[in-house]
N, C-alpha and C. Protein backbone atom coordinates (compact mmCIF):
# COMPACT_ATOMS: atom_id res chain seq x y z
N UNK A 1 0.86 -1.18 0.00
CA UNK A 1 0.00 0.00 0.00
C UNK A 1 0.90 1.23 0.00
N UNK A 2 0.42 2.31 -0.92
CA UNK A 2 1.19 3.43 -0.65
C UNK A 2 1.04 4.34 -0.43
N UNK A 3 1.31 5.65 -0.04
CA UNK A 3 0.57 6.56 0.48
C UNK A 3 -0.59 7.36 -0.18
N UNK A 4 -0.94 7.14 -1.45
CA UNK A 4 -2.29 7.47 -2.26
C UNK A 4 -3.35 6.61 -1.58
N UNK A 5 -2.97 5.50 -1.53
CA UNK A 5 -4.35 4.23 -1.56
C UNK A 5 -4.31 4.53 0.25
N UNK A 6 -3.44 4.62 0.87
CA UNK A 6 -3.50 4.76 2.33
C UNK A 6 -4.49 5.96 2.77
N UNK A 7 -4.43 6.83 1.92
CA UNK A 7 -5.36 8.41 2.22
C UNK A 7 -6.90 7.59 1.61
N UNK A 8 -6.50 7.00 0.78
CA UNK A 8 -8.16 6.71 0.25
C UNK A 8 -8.61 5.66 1.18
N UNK A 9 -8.06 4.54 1.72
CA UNK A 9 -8.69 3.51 2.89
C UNK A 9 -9.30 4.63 4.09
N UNK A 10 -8.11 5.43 4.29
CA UNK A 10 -8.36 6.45 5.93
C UNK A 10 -9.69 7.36 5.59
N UNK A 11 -9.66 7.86 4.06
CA UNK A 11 -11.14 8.63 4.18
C UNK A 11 -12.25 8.11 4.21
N UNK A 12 -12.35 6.47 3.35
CA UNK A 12 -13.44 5.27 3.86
C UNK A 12 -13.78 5.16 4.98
N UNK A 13 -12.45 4.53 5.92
CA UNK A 13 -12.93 4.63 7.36
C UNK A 13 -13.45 5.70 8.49
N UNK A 14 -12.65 6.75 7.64
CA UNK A 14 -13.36 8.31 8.67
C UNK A 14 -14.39 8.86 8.05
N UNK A 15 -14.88 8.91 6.90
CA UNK A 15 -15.80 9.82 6.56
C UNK A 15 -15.12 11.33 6.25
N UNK A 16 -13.82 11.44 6.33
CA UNK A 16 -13.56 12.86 6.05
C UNK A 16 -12.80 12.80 4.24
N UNK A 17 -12.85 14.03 3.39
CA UNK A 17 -12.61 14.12 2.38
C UNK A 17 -11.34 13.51 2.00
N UNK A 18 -10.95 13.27 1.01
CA UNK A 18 -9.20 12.68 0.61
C UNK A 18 -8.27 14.22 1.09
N UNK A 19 -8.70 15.00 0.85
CA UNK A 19 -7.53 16.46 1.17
C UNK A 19 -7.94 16.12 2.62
N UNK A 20 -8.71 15.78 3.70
CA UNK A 20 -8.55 16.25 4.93
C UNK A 20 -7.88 15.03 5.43
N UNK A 21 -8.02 14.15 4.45
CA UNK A 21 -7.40 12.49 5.33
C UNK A 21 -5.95 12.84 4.82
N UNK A 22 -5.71 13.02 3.69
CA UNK A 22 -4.10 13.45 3.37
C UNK A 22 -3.34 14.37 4.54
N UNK A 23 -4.08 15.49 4.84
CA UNK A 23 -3.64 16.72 5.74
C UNK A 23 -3.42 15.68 7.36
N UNK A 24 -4.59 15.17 7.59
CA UNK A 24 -4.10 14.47 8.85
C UNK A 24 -3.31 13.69 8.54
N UNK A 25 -3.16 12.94 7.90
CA UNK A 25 -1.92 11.79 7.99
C UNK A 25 -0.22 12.43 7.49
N UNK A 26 -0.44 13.81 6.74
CA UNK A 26 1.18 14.68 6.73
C UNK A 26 1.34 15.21 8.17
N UNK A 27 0.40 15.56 8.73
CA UNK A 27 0.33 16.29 9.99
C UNK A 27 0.89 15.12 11.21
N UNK A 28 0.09 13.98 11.01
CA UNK A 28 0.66 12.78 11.95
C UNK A 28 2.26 12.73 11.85
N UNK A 29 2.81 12.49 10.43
CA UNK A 29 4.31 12.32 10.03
C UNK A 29 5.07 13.36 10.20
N UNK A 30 4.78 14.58 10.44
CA UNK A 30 5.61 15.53 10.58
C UNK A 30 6.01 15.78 12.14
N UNK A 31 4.82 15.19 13.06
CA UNK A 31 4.49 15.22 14.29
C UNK A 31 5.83 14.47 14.83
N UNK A 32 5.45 13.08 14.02
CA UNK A 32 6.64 11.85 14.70
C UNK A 32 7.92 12.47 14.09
N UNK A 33 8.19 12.69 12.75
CA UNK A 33 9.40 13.26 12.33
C UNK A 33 10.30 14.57 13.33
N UNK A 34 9.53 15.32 13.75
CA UNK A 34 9.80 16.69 14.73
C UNK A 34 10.00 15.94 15.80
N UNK A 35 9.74 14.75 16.51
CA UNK A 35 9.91 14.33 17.55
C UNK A 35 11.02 13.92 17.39
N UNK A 36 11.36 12.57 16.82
CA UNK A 36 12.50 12.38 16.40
C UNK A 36 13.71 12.78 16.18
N UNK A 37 13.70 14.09 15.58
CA UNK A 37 14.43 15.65 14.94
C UNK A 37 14.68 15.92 16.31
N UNK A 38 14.02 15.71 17.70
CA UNK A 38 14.63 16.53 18.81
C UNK A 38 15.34 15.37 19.93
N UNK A 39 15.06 14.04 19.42
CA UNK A 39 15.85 13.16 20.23
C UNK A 39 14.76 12.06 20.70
N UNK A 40 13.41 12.86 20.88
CA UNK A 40 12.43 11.74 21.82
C UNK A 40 11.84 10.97 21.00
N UNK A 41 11.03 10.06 21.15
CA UNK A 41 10.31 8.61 20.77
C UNK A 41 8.71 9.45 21.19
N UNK A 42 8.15 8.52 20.20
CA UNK A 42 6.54 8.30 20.27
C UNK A 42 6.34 7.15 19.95
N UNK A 43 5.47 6.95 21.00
CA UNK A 43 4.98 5.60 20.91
C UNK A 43 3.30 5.15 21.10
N UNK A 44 2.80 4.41 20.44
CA UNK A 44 1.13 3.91 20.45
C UNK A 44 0.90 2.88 20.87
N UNK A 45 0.85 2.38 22.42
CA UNK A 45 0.48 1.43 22.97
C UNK A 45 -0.23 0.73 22.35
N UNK A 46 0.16 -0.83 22.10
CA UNK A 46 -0.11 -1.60 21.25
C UNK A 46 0.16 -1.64 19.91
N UNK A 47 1.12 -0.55 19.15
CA UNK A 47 1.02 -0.28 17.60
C UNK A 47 2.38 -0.70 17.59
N UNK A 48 3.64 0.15 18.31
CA UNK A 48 4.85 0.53 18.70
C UNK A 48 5.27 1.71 18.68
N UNK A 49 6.66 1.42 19.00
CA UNK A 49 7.16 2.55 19.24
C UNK A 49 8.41 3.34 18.25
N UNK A 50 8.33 4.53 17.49
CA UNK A 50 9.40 4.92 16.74
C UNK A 50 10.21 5.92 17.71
N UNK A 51 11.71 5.65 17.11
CA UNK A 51 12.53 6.19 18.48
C UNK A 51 13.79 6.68 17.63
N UNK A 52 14.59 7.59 18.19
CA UNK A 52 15.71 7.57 17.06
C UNK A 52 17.07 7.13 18.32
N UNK A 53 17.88 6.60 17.17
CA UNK A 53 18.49 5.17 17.69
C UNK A 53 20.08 5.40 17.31
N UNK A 54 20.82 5.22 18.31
CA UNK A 54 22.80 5.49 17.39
C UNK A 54 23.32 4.35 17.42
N UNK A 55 24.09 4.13 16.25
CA UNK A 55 24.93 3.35 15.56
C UNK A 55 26.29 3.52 15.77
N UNK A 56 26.96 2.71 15.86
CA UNK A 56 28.63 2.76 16.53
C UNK A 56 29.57 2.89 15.05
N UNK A 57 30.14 3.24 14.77
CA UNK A 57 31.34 3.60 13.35
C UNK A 57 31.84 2.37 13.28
N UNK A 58 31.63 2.13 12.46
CA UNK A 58 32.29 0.46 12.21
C UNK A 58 33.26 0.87 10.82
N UNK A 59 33.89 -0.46 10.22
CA UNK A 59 34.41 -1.08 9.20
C UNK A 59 33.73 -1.71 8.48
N UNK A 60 33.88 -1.29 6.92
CA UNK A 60 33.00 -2.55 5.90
C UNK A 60 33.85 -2.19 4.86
N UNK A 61 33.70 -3.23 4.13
CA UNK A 61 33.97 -4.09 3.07
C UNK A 61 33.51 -3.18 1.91
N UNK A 62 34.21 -2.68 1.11
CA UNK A 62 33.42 -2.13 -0.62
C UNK A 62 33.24 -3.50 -0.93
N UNK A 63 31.93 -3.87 -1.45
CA UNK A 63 32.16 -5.01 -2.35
C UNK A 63 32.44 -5.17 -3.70
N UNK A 64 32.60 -3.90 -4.50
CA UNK A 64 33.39 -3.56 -5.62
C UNK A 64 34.75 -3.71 -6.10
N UNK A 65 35.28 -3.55 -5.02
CA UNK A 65 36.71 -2.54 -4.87
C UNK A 65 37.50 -3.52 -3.85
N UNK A 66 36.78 -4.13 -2.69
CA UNK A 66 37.88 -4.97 -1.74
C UNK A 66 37.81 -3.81 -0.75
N UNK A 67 38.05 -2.84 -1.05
CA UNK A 67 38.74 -1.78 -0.27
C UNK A 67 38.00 -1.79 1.65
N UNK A 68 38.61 -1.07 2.69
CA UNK A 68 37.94 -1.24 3.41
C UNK A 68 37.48 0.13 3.81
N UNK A 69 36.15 0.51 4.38
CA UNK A 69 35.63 1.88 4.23
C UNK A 69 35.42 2.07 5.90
N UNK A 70 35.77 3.18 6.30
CA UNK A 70 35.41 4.23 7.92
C UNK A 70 33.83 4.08 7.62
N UNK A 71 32.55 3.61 8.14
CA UNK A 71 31.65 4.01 7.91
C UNK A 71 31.07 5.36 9.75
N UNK A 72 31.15 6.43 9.62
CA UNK A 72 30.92 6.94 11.34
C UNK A 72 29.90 6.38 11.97
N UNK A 73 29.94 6.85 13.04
CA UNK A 73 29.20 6.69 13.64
C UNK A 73 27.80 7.54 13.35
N UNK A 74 26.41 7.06 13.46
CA UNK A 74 24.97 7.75 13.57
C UNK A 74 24.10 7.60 14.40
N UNK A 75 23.08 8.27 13.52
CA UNK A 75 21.08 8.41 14.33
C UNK A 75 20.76 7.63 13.31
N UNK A 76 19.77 6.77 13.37
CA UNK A 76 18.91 6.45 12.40
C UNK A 76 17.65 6.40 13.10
N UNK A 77 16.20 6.51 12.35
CA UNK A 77 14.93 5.94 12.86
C UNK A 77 15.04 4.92 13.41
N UNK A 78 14.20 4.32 14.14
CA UNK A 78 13.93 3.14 14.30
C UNK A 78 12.51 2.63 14.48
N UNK A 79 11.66 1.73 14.28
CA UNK A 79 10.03 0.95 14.71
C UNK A 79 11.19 -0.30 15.24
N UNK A 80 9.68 -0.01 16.31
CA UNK A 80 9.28 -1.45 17.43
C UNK A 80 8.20 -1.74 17.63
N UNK A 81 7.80 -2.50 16.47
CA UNK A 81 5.93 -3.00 16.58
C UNK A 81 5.81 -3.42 18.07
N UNK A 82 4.84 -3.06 18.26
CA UNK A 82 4.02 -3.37 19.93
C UNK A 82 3.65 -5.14 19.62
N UNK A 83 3.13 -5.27 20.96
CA UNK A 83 2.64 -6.97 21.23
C UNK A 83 1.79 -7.03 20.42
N UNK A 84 0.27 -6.31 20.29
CA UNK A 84 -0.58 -6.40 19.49
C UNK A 84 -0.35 -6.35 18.18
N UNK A 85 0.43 -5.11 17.85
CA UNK A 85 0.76 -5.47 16.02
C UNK A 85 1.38 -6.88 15.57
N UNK A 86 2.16 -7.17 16.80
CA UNK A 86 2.97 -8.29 15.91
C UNK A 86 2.08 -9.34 16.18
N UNK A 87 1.11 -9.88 17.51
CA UNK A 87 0.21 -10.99 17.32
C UNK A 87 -0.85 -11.10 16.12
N UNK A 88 -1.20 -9.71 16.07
CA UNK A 88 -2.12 -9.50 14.44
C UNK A 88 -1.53 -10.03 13.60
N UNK A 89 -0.33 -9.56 13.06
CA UNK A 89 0.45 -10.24 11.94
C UNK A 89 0.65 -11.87 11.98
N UNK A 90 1.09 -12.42 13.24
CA UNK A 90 1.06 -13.77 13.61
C UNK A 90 0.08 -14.64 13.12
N UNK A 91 -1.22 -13.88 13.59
CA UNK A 91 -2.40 -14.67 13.24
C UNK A 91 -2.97 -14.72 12.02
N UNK A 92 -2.84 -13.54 11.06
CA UNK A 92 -3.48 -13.43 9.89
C UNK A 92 -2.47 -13.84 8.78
N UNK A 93 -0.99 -14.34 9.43
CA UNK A 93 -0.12 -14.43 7.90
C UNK A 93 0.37 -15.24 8.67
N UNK A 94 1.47 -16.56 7.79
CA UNK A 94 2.42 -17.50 7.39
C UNK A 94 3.62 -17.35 6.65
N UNK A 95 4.59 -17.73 7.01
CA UNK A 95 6.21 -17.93 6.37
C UNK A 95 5.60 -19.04 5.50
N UNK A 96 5.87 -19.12 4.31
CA UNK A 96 6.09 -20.57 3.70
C UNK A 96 7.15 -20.85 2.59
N UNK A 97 7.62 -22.09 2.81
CA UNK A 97 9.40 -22.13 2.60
C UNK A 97 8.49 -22.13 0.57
N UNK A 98 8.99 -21.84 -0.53
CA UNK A 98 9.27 -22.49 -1.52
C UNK A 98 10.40 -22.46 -2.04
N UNK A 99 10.34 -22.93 -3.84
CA UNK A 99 11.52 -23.07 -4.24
C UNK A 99 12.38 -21.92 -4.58
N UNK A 100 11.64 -20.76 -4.41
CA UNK A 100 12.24 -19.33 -4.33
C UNK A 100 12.68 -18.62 -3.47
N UNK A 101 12.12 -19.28 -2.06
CA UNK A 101 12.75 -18.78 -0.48
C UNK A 101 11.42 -18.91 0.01
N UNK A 102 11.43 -17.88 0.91
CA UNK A 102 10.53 -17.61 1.75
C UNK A 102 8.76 -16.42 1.07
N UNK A 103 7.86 -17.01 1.49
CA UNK A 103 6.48 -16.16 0.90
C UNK A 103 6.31 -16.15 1.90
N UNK A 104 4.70 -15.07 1.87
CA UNK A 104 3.86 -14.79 2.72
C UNK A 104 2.96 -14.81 2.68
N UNK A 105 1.92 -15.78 3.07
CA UNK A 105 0.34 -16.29 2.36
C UNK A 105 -0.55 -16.04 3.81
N UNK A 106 -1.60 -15.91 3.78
CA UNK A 106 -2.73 -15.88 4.39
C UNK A 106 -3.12 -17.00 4.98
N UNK A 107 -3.60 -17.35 6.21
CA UNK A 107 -3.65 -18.24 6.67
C UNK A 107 -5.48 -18.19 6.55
């Protein structure tokens, strides 16, 4: 799903126009983004929690080149689906091995 079809499910379920379901859901992302931007986490009991998260400077590998690269140290985003999101997912979907790897079918 992407963020077109996501504004059109949210105005189904709310009853409000596609411009007012768009406006709330930029307004939601800018909300968590500004949070983030200042260090703190938001989180939706039961949904999870987005948090911004540091990374230690490591060493890697070009895999082009051989060469070995300084990558620094960072922030990145991070999600932590809550208990409930991830039992939802549990229950309504399946891993299943084929000859291509791993799918995801409906139980």
């Amino acid at each position: 799903m992407n963020k077109g079809e996501f504004v059109d499910e949210l105005s189904e379920k709310t009853g409000f126009t596609k411009k007012d379901s768009k406006k709330a859901l930029d307004s939601m992302l800018e909300i968590i983004t500004g949070a983030l931007e200042e260090g703190d986490y938001v989180m939706f009991t039961g949904f999870g929690k987005f948090e911004p998260r540091a990374r230690k400077a490591t060493t890697r590998l070009n895999p082009r080149t051989g060469d070995e690269i300084e990558v620094p140290a960072k922030v990145v985003p991070k999600f932590k689906a809550g208990k409930t999101l991830k039992e939802t997912v549990q229950e309504n979907l399946e891993a299943v091995e084929t000859d291509d790897g791993l799918e995801i079918e409906k139980k």
